[in-house]
C-alpha atoms as a PDB file:
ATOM      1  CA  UNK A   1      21.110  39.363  13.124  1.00  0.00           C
ATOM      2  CA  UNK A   2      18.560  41.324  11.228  1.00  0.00           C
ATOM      3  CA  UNK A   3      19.073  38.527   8.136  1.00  0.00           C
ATOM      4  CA  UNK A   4      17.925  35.718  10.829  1.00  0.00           C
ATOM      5  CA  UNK A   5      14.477  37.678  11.763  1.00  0.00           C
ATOM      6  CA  UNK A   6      14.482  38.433   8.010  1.00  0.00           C
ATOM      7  CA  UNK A   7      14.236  34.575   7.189  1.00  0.00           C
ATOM      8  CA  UNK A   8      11.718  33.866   9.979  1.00  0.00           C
ATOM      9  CA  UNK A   9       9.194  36.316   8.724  1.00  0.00           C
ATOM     10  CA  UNK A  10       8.830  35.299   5.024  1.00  0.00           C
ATOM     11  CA  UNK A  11       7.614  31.971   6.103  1.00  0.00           C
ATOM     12  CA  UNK A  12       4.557  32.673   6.912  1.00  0.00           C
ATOM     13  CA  UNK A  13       1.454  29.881   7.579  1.00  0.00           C
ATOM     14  CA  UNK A  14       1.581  26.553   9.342  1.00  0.00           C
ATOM     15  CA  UNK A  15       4.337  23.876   7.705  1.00  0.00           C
ATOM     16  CA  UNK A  16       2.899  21.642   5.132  1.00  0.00           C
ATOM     17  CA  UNK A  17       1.979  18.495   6.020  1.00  0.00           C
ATOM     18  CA  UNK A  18       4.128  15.829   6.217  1.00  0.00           C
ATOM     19  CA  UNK A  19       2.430  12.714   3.526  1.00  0.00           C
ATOM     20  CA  UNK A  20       4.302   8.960   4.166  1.00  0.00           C
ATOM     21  CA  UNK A  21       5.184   7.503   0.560  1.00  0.00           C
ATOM     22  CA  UNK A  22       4.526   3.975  -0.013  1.00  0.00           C
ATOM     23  CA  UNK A  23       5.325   1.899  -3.115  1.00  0.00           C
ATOM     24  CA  UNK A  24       3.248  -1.019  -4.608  1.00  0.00           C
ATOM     25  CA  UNK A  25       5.122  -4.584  -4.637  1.00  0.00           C
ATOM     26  CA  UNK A  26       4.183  -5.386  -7.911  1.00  0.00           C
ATOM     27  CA  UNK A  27       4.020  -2.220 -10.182  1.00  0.00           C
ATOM     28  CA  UNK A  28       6.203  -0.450  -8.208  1.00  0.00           C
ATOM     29  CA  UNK A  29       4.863   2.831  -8.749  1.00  0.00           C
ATOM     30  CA  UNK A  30       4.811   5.620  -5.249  1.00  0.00           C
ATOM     31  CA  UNK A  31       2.012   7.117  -3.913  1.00  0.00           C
ATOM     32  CA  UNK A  32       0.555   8.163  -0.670  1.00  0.00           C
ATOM     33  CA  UNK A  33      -0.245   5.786   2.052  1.00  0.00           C
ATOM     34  CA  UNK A  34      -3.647   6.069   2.139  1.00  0.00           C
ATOM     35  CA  UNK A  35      -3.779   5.269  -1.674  1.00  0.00           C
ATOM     36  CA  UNK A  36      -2.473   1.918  -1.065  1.00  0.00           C
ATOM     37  CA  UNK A  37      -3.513  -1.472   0.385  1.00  0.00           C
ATOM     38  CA  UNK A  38      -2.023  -2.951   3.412  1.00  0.00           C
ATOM     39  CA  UNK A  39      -1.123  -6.828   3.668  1.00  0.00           C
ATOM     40  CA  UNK A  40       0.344  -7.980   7.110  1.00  0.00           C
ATOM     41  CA  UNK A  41       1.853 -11.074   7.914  1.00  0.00           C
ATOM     42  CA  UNK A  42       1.392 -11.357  11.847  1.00  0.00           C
ATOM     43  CA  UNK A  43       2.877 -13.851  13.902  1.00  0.00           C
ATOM     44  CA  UNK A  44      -0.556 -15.111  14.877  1.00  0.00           C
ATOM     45  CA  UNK A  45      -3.121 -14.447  12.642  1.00  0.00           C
ATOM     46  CA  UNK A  46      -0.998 -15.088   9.498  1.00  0.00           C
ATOM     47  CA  UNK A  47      -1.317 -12.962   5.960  1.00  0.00           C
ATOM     48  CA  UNK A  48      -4.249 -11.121   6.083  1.00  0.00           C
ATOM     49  CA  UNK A  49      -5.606  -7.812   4.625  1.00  0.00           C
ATOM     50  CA  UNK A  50      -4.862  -4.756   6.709  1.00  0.00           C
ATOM     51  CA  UNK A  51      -7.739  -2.026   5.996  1.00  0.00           C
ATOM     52  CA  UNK A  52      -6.540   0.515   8.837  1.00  0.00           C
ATOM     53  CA  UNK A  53      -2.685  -0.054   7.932  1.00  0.00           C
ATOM     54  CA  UNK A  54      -1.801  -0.327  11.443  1.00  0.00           C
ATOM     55  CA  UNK A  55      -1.743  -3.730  12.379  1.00  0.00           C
ATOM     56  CA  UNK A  56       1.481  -5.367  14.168  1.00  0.00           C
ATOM     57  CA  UNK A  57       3.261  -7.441  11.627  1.00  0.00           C
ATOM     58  CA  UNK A  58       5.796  -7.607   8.486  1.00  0.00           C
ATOM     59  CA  UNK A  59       3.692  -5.287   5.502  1.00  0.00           C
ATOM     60  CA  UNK A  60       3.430  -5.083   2.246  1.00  0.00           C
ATOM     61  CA  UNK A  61       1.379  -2.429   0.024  1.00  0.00           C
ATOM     62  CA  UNK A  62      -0.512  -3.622  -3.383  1.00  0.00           C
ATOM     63  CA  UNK A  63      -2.177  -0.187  -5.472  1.00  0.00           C
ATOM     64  CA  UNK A  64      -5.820  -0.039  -6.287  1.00  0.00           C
ATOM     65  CA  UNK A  65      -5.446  -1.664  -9.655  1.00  0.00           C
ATOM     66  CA  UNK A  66      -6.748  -4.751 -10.297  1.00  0.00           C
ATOM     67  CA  UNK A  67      -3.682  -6.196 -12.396  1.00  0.00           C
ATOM     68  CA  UNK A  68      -1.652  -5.704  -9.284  1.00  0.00           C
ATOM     69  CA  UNK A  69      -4.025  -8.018  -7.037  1.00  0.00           C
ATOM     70  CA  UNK A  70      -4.021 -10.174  -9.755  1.00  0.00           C
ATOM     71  CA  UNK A  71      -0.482 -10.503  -9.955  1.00  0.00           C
ATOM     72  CA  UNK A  72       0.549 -10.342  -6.071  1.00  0.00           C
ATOM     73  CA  UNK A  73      -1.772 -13.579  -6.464  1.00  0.00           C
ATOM     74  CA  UNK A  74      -0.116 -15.479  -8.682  1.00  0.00           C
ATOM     75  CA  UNK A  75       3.068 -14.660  -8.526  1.00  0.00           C
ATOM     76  CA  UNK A  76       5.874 -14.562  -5.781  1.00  0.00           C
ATOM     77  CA  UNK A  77       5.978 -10.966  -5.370  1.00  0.00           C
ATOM     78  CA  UNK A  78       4.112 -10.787  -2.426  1.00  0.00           C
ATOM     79  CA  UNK A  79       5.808 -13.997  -0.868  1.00  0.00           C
ATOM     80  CA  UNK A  80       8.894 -12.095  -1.263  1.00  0.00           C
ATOM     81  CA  UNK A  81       7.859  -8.668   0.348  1.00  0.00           C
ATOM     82  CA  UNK A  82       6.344 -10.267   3.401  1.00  0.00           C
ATOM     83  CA  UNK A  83       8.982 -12.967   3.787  1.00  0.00           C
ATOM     84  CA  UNK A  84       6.576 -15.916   4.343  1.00  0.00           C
ATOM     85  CA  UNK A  85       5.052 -18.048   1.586  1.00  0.00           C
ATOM     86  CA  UNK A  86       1.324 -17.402   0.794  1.00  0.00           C
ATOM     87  CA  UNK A  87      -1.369 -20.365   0.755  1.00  0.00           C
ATOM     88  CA  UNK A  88      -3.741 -20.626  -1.958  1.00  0.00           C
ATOM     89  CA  UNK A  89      -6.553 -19.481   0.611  1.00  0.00           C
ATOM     90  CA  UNK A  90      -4.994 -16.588   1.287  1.00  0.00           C
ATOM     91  CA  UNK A  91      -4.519 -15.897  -2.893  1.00  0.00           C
ATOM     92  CA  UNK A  92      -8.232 -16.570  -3.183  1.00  0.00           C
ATOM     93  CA  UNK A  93      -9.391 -13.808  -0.320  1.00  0.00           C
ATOM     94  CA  UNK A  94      -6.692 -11.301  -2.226  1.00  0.00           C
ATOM     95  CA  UNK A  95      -8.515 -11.889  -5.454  1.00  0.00           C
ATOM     96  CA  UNK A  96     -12.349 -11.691  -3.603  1.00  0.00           C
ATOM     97  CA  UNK A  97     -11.353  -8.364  -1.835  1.00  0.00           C
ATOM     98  CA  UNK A  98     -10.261  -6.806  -5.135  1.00  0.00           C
ATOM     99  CA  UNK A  99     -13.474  -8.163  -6.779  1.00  0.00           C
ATOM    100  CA  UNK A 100     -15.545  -6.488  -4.029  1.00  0.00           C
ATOM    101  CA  UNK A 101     -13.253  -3.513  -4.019  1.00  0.00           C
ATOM    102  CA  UNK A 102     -11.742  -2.361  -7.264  1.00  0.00           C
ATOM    103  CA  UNK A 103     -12.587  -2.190 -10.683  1.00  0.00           C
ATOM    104  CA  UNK A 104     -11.504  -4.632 -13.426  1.00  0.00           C
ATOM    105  CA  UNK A 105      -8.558  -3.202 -15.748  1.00  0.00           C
ATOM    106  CA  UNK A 106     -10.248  -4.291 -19.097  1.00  0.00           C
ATOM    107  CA  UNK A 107     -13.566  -2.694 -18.193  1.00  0.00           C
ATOM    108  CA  UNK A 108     -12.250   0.910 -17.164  1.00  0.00           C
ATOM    109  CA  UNK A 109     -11.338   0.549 -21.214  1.00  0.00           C
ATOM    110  CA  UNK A 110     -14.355  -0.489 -22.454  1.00  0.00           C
END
């Protein structure tokens, strides 16, 4: 009995905090879910671009780099993850966003 209350009092401090894992379609690599992209195929609205991450639908999570968006857009990756096939609309607002939102590869090298 004394081993139980033993146990209980070295953990001291509130539990860490539990952080969802999320992996990117195309590069594959894990990270946190806040460090990722959301895209959503809903029934309705079709594949769009989910900035809060909780939108009804079928996801799919792309990283911050800019060879990933340019990838998911040209390739069948992301057709695959969300299980629908993706106009060429749709390709041309995932390459805009990442434009507008992330930095190109080959200039972070410069």
């Amino acid at each position: 009995m004394s081993e139980s209350i033993g146990a209980r009092a070295r953990r001291k401090g509130p539990r860490p905090k539990h952080v969802p894992l999320r992996t990117c379609v195309i590069c594959r690599e894990k990270d946190a879910k806040r460090q990722f992209v959301r895209i959503v195929r809903t029934p309705d609205q079709g594949v769009q671009i989910d900035q809060t991450g909780k939108q009804n639908g079928r996801g799919a999570y792309l990283c911050t780099r800019f060879s990933c968006w340019e990838r998911a857009a040209a390739g069948t990756a992301l057709d695959r993850a969300l299980k629908a096939e993706i106009g060429s609309d749709v390709r041309s607002r995932l390459l805009t966003y990442a434009d507008e939102h992330f930095r190109r590869d080959d200039a972070a090298q410069s």
